[in-house]
PDB file of N, CA and C in Angstrom:
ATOM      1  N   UNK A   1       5.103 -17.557  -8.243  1.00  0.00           N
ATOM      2  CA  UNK A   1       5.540 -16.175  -8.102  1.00  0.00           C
ATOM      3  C   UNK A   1       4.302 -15.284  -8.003  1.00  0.00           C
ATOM      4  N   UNK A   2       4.172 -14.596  -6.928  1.00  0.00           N
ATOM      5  CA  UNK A   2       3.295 -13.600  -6.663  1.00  0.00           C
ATOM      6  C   UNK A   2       3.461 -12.559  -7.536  1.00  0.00           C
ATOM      7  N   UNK A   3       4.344 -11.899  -7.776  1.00  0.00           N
ATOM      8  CA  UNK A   3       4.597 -10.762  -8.421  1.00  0.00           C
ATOM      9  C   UNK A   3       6.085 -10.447  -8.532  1.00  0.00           C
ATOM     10  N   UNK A   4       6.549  -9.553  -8.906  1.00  0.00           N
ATOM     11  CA  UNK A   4       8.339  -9.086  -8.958  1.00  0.00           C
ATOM     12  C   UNK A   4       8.310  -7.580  -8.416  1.00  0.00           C
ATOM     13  N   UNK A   5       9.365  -7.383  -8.143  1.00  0.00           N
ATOM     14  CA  UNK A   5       9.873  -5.825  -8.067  1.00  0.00           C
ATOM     15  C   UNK A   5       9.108  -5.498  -6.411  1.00  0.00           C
ATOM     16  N   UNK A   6       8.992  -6.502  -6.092  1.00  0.00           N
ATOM     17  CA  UNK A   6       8.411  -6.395  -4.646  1.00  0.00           C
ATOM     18  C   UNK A   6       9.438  -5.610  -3.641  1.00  0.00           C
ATOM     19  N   UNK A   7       8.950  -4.570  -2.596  1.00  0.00           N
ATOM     20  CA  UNK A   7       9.856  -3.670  -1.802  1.00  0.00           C
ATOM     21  C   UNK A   7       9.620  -4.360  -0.538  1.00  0.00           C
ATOM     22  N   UNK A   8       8.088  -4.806  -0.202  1.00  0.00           N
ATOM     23  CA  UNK A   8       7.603  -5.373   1.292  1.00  0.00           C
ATOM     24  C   UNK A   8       6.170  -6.018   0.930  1.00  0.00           C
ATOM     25  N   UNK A   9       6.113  -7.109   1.932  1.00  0.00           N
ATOM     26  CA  UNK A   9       5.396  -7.935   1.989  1.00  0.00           C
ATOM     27  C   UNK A   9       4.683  -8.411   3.168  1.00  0.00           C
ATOM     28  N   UNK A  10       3.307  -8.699   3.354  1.00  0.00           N
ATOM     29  CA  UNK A  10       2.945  -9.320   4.724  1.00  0.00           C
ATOM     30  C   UNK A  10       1.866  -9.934   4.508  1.00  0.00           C
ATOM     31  N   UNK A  11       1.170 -11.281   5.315  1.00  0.00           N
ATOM     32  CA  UNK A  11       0.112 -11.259   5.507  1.00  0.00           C
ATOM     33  C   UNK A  11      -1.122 -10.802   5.888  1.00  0.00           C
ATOM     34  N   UNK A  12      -1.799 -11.158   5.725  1.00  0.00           N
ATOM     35  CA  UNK A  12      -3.411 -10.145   6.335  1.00  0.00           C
ATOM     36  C   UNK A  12      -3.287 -10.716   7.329  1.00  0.00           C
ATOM     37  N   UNK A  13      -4.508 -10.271   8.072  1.00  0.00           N
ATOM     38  CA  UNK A  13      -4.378 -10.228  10.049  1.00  0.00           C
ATOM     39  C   UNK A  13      -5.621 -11.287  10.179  1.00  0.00           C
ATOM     40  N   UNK A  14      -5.059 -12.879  10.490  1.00  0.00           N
ATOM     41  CA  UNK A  14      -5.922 -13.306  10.719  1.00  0.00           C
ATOM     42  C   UNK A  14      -7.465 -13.424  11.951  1.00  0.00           C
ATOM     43  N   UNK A  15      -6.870 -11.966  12.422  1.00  0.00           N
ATOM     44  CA  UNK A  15      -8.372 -11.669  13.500  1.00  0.00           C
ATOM     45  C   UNK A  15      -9.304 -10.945  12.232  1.00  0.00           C
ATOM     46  N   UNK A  16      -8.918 -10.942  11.094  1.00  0.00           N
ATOM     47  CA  UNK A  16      -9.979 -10.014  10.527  1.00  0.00           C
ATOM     48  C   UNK A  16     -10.452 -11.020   8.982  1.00  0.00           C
ATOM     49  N   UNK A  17     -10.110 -11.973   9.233  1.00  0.00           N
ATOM     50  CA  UNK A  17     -10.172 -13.319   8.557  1.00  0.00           C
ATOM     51  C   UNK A  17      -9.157 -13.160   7.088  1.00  0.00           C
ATOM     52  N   UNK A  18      -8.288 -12.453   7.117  1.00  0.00           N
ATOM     53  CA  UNK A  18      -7.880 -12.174   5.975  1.00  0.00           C
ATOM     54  C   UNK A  18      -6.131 -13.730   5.984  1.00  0.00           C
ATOM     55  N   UNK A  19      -6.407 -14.399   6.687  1.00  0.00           N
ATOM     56  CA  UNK A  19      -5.280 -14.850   6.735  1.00  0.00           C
ATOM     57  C   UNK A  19      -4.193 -15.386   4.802  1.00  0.00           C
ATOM     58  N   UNK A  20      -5.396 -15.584   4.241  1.00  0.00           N
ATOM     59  CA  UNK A  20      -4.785 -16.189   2.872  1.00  0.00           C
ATOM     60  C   UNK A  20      -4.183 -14.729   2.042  1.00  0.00           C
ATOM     61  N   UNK A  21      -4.689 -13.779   2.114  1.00  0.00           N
ATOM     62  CA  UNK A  21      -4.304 -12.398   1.568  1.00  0.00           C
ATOM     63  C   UNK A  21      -2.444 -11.734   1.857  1.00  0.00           C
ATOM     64  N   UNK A  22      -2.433 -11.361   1.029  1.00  0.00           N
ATOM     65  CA  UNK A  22      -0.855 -11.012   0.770  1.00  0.00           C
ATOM     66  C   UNK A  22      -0.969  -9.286   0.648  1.00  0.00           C
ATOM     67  N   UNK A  23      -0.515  -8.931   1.538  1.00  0.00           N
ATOM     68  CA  UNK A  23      -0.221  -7.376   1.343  1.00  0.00           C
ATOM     69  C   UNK A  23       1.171  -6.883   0.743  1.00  0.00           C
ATOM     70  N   UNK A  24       1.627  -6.256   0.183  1.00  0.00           N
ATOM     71  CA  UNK A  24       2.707  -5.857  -0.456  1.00  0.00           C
ATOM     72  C   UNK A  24       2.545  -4.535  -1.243  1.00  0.00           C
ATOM     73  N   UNK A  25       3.934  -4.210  -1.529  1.00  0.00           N
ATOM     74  CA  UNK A  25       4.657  -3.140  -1.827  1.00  0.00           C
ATOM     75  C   UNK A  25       5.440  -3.124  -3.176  1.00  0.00           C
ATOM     76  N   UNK A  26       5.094  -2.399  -4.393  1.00  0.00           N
ATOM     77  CA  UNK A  26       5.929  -3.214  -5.404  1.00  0.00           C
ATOM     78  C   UNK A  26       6.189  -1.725  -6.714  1.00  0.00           C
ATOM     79  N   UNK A  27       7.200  -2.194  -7.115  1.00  0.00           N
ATOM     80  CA  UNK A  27       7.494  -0.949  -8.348  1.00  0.00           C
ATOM     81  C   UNK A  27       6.710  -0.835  -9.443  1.00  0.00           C
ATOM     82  N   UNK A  28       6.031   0.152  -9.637  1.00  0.00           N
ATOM     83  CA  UNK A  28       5.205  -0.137 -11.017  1.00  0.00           C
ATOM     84  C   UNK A  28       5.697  -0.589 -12.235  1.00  0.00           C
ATOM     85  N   UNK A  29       7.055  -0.007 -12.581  1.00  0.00           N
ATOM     86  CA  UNK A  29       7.929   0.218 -13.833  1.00  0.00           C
ATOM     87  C   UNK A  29       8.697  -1.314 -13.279  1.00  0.00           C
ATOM     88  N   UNK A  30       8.318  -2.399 -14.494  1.00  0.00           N
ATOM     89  CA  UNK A  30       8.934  -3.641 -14.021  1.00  0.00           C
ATOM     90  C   UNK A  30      10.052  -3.909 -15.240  1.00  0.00           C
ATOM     91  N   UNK A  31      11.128  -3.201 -15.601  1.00  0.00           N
ATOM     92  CA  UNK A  31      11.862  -3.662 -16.554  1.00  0.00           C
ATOM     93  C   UNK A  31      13.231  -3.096 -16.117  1.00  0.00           C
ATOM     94  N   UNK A  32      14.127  -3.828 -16.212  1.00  0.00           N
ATOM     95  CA  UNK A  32      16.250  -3.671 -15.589  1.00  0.00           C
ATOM     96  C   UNK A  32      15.739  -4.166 -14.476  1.00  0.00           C
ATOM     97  N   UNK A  33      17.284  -3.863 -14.169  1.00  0.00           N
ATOM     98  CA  UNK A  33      17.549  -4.063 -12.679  1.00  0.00           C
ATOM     99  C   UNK A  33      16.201  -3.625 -11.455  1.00  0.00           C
ATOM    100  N   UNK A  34      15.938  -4.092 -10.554  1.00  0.00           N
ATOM    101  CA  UNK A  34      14.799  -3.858  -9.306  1.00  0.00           C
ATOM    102  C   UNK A  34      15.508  -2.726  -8.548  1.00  0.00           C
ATOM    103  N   UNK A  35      15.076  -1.577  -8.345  1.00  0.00           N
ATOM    104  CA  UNK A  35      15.612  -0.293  -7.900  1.00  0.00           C
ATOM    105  C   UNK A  35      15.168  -0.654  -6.372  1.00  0.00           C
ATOM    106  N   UNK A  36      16.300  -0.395  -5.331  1.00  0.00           N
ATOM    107  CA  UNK A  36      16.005  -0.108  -4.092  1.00  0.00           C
ATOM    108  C   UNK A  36      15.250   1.100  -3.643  1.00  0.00           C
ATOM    109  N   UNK A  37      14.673   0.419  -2.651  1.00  0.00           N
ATOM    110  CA  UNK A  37      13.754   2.228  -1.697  1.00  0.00           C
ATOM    111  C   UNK A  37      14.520   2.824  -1.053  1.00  0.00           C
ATOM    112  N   UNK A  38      15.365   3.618  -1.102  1.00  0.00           N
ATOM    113  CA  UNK A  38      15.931   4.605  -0.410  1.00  0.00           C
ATOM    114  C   UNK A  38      15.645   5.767  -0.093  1.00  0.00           C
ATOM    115  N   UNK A  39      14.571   6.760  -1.047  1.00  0.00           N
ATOM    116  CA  UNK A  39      14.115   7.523  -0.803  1.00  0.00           C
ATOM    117  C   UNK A  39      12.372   7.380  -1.155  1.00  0.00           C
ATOM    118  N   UNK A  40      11.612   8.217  -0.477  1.00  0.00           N
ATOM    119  CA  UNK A  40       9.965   8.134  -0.612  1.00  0.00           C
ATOM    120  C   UNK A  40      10.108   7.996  -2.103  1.00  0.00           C
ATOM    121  N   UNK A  41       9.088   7.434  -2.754  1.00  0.00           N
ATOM    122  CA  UNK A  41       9.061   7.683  -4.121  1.00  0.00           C
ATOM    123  C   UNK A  41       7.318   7.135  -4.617  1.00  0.00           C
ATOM    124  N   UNK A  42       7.110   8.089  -5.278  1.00  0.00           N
ATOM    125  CA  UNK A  42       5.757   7.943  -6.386  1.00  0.00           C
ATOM    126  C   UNK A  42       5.461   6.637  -7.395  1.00  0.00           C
ATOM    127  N   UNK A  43       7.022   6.201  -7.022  1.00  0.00           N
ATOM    128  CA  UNK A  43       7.096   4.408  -8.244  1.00  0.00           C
ATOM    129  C   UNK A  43       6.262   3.396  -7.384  1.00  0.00           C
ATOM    130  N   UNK A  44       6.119   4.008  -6.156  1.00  0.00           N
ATOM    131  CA  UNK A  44       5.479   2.521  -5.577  1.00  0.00           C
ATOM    132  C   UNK A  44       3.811   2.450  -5.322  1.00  0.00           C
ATOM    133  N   UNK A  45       3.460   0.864  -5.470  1.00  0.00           N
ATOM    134  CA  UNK A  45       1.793   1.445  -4.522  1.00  0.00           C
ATOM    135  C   UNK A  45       1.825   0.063  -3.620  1.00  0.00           C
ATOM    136  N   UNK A  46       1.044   0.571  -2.959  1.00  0.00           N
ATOM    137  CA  UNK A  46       0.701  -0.687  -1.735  1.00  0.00           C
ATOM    138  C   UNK A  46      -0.714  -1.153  -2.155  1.00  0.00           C
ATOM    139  N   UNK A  47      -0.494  -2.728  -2.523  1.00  0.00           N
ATOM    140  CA  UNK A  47      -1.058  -3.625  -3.238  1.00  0.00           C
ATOM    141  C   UNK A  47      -1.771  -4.768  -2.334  1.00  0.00           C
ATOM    142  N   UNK A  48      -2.473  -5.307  -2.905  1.00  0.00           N
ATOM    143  CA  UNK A  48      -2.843  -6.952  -2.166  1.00  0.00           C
ATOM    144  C   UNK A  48      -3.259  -7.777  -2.756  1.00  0.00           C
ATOM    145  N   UNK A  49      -3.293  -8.806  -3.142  1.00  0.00           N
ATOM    146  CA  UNK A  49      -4.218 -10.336  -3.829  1.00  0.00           C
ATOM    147  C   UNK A  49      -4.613 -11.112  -2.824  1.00  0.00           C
ATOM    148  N   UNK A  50      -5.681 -11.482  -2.970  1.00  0.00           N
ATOM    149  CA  UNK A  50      -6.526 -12.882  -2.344  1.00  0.00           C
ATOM    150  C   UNK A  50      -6.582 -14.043  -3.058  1.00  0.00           C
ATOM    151  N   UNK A  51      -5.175 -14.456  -4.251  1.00  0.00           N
ATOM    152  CA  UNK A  51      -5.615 -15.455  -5.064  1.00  0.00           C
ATOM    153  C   UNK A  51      -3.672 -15.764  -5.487  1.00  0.00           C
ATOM    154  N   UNK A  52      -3.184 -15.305  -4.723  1.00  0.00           N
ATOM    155  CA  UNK A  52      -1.657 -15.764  -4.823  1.00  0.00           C
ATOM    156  C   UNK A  52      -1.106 -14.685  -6.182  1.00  0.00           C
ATOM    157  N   UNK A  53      -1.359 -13.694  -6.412  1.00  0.00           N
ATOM    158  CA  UNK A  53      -0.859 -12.839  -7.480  1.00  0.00           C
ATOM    159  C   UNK A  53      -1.789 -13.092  -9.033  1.00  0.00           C
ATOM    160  N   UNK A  54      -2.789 -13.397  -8.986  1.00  0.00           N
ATOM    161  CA  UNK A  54      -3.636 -13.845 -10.361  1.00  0.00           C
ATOM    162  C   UNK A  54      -4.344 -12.405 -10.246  1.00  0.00           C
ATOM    163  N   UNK A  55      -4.817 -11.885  -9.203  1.00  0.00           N
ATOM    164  CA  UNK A  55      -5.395 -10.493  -9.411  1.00  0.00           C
ATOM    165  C   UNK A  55      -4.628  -9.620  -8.496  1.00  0.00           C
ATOM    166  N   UNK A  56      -4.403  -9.077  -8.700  1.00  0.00           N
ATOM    167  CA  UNK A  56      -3.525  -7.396  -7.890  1.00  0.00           C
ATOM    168  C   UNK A  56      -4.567  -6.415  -7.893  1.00  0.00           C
ATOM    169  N   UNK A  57      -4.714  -6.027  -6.457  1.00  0.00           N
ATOM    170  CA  UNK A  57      -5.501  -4.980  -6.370  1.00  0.00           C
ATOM    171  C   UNK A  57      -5.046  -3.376  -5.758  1.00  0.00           C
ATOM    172  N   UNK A  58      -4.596  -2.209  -6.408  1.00  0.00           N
ATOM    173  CA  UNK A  58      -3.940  -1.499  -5.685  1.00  0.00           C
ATOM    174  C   UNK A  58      -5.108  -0.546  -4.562  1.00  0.00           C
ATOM    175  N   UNK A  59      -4.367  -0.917  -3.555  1.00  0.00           N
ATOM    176  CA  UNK A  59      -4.847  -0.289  -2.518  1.00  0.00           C
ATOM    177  C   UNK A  59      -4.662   1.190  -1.870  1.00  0.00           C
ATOM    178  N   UNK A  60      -3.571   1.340  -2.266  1.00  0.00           N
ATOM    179  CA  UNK A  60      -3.271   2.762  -2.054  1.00  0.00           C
ATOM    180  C   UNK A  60      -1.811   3.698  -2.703  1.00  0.00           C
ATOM    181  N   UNK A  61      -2.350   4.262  -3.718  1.00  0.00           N
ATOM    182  CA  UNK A  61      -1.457   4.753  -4.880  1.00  0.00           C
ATOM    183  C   UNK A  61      -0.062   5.522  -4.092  1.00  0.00           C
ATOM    184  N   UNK A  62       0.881   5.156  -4.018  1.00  0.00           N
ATOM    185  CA  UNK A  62       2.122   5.742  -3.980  1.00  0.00           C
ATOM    186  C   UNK A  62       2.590   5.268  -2.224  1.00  0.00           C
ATOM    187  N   UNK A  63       1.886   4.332  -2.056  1.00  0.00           N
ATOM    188  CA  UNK A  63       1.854   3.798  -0.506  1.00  0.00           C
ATOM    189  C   UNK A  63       3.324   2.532  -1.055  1.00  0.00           C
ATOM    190  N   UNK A  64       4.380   3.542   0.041  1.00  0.00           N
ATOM    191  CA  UNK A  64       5.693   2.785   0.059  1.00  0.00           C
ATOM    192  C   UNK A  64       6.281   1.720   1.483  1.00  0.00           C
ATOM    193  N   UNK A  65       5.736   2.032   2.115  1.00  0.00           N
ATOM    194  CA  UNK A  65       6.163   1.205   3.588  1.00  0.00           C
ATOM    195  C   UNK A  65       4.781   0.791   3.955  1.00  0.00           C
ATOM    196  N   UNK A  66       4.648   0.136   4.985  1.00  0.00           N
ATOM    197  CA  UNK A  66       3.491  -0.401   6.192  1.00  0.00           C
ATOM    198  C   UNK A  66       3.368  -1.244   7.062  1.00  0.00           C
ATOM    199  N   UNK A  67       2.814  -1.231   8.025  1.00  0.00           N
ATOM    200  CA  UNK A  67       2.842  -2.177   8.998  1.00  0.00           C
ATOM    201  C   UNK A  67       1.332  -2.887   9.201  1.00  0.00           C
ATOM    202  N   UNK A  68       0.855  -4.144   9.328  1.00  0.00           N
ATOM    203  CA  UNK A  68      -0.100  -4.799   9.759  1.00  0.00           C
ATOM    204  C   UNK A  68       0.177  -5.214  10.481  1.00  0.00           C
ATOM    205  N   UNK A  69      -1.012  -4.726  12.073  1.00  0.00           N
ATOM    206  CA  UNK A  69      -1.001  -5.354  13.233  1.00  0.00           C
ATOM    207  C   UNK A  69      -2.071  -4.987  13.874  1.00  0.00           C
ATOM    208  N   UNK A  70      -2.744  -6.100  14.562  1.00  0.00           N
ATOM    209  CA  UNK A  70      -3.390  -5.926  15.675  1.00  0.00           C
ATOM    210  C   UNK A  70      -4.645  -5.251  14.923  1.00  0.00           C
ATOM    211  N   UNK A  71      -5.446  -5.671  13.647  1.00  0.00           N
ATOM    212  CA  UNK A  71      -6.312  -5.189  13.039  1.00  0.00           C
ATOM    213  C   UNK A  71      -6.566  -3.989  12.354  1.00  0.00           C
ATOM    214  N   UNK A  72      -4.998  -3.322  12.438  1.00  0.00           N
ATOM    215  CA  UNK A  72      -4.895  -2.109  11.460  1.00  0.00           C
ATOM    216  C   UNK A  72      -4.124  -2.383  10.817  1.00  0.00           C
ATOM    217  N   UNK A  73      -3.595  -1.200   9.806  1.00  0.00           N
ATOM    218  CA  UNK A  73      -3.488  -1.565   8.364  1.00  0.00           C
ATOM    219  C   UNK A  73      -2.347  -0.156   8.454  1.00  0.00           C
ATOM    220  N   UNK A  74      -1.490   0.376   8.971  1.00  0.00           N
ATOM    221  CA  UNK A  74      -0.657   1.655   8.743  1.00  0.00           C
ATOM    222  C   UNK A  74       0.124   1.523   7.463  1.00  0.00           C
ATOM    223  N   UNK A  75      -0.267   2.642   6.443  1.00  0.00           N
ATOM    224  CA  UNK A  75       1.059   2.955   4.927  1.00  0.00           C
ATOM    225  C   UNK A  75       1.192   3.979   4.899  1.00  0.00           C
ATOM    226  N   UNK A  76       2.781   4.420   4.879  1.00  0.00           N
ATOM    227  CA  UNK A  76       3.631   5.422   4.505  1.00  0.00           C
ATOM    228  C   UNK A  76       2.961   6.232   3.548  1.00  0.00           C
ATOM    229  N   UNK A  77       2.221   6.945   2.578  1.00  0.00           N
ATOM    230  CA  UNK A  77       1.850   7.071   1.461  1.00  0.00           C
ATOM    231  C   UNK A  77       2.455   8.527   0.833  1.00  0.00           C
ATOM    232  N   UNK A  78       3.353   8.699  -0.303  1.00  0.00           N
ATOM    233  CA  UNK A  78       4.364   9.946  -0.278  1.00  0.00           C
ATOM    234  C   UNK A  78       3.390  11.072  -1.257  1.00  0.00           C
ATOM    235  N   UNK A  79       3.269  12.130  -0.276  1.00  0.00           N
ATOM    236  CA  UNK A  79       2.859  12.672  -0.726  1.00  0.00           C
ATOM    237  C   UNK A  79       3.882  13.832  -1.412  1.00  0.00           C
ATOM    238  N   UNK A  80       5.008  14.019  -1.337  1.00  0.00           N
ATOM    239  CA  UNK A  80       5.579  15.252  -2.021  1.00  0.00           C
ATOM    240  C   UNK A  80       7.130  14.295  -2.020  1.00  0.00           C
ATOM    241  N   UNK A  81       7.594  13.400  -3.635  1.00  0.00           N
ATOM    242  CA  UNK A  81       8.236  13.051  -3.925  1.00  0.00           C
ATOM    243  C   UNK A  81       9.845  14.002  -3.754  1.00  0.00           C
ATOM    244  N   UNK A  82       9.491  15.012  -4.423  1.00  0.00           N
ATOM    245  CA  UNK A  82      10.863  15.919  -4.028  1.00  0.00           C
ATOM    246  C   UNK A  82      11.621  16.376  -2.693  1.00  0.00           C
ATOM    247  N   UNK A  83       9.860  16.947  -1.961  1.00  0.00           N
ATOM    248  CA  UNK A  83      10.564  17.389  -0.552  1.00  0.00           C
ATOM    249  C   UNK A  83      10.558  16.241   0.583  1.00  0.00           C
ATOM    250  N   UNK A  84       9.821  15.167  -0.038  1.00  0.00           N
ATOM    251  CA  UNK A  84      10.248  13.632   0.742  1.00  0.00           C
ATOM    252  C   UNK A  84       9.310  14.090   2.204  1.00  0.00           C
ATOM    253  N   UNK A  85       7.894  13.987   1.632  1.00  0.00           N
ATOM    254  CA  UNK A  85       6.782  13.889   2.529  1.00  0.00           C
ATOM    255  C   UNK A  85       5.949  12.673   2.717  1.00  0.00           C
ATOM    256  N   UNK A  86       5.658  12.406   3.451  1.00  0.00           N
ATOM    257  CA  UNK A  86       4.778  11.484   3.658  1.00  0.00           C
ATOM    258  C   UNK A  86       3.524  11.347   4.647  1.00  0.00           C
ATOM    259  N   UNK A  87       2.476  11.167   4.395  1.00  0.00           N
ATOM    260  CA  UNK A  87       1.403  10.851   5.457  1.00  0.00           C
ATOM    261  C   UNK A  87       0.837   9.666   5.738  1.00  0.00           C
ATOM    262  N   UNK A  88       0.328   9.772   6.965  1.00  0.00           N
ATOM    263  CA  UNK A  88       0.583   8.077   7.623  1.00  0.00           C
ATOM    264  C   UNK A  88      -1.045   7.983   7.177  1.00  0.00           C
ATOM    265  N   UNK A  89      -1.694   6.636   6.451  1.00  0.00           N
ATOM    266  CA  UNK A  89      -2.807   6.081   6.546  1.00  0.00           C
ATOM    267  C   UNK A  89      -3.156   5.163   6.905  1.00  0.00           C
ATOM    268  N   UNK A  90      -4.307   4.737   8.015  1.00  0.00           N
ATOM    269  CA  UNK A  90      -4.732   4.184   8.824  1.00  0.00           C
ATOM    270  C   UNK A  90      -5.934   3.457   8.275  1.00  0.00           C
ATOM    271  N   UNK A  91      -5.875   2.077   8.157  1.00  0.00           N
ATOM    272  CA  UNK A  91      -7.133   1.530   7.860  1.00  0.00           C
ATOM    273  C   UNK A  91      -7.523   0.413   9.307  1.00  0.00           C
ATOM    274  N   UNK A  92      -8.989   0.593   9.789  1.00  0.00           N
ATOM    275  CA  UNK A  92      -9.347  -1.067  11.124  1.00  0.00           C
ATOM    276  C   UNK A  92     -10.171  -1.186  10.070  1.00  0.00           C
ATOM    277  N   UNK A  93     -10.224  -1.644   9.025  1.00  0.00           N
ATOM    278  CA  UNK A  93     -11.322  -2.534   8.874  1.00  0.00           C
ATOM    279  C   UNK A  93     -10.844  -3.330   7.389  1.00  0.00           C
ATOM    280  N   UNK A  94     -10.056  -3.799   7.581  1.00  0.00           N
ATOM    281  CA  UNK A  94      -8.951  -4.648   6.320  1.00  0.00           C
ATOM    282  C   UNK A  94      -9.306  -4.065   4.889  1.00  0.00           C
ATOM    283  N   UNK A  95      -8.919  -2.873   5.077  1.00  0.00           N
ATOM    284  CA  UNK A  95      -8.103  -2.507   4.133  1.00  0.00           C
ATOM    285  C   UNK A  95      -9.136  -1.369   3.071  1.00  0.00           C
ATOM    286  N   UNK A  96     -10.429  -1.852   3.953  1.00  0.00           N
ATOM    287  CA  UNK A  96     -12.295  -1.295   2.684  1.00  0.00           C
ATOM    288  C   UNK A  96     -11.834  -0.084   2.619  1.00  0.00           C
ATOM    289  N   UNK A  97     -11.122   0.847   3.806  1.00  0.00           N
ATOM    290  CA  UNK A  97     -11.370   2.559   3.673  1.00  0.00           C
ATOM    291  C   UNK A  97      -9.982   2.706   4.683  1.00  0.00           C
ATOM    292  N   UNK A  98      -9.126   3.917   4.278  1.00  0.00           N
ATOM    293  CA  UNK A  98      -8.077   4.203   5.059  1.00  0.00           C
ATOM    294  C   UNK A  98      -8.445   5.880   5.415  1.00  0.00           C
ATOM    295  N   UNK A  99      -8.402   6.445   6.075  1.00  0.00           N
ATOM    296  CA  UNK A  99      -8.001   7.748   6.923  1.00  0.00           C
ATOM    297  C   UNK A  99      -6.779   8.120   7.457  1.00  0.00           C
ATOM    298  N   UNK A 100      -6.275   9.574   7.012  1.00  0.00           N
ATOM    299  CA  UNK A 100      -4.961  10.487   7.347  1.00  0.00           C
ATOM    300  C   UNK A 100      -5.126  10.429   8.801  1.00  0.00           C
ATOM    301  N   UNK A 101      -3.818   9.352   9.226  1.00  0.00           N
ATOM    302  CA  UNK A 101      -3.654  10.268  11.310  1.00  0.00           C
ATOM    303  C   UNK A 101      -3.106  11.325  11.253  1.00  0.00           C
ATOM    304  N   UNK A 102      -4.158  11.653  12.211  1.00  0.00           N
ATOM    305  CA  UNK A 102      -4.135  13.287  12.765  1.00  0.00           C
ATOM    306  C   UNK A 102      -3.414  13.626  14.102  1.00  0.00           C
ATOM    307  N   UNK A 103      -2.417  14.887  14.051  1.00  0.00           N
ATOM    308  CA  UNK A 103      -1.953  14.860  14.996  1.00  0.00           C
ATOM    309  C   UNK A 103      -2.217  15.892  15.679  1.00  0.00           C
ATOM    310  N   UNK A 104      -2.012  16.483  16.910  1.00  0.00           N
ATOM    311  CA  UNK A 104      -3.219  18.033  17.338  1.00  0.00           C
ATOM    312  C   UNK A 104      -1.990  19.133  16.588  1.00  0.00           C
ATOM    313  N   UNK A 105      -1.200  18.710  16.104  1.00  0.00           N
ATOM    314  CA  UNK A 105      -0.355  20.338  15.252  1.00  0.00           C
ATOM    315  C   UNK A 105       0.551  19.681  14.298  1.00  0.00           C
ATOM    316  N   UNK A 106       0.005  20.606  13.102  1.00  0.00           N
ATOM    317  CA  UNK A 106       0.651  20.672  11.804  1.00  0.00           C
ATOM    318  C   UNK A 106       2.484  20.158  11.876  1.00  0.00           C
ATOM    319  N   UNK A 107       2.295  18.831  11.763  1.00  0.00           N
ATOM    320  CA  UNK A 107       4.227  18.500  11.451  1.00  0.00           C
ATOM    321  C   UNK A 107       4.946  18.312  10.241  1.00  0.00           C
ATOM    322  N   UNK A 108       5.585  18.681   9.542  1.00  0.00           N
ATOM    323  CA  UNK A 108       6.221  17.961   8.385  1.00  0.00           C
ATOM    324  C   UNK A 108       6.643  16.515   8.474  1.00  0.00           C
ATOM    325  N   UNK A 109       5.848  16.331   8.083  1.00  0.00           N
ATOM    326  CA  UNK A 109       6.085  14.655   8.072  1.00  0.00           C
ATOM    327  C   UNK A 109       7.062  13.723   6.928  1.00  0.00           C
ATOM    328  N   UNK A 110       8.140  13.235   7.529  1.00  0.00           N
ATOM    329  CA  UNK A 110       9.352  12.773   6.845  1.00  0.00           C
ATOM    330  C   UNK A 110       9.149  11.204   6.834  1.00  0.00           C
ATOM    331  N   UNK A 111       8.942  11.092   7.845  1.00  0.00           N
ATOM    332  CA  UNK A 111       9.039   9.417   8.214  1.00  0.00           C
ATOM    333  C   UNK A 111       8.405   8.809   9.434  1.00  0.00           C
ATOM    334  N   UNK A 112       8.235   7.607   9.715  1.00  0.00           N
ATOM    335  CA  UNK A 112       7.464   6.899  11.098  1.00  0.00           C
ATOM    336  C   UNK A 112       8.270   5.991  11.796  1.00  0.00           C
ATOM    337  N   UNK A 113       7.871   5.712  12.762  1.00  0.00           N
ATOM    338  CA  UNK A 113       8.395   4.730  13.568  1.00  0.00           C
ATOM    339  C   UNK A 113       7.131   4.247  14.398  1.00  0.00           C
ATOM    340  N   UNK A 114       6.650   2.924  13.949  1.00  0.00           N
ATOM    341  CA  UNK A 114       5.562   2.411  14.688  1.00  0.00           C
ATOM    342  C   UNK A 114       6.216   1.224  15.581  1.00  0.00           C
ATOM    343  N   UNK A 115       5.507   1.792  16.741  1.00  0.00           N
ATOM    344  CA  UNK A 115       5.851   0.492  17.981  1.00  0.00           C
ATOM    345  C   UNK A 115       4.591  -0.417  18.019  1.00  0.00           C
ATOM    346  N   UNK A 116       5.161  -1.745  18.023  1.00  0.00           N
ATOM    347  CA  UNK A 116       4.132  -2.817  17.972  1.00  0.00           C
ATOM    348  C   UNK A 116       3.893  -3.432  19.446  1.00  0.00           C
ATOM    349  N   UNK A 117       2.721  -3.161  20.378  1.00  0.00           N
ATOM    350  CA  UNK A 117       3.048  -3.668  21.585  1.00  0.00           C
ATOM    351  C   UNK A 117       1.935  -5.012  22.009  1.00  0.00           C
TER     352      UNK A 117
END
């Protein structure tokens, strides 16, 4: 067992040699029932181990969704729990440093839809 209370899960991108690495998504508060994601929420962070769950490393505090592909690293990360905001962070270089995408005008940002091509 890697861990519990897991929301999402993926491998690392083996063009960036990370193939043994586990990316995931998981509830901090691990006791009852496992609460579904239905709405953005501050309970989650986007996590990873290189050792099958013996060390957890959080990668990005309140990071609830993401996609790995093609040598990037995209997470949901909620920034305003109530009004259900979120900003998209972008890491190419597995995972060392992420940066806010920028878009040329100010949007309220609710949610994403990434196309994988």
């Amino acid at each position: 067992l890697v861990s519990s209370y897991v929301v999402q899960f993926n491998w690392g991108d083996r063009k960036m040699d990370q193939q043994d690495r586990i990316y995931f998504t998981h509830f901090r508060k691990k006791s009852g029932n496992q609460p579904k994601l239905t709405l953005w929420t501050k309970d989650v962070d986007f996590v990873c181990t290189d050792n099958q769950g013996a060390t957890i490393h959080r990668v990005i505090e309140h990071g609830n969704k993401f996609l790995v592909s093609n040598r990037f690293i995209c997470v949901a990360r909620v920034k305003d729990d109530l009004a259900q905001t979120v900003v998209l962070e972008v890491s190419a270089d597995g995972a060392k440093t992420f940066s806010p995408a920028r878009l040329p005008v100010d949007l309220l940002e609710k949610s994403y839809n990434v196309l994988d091509t």
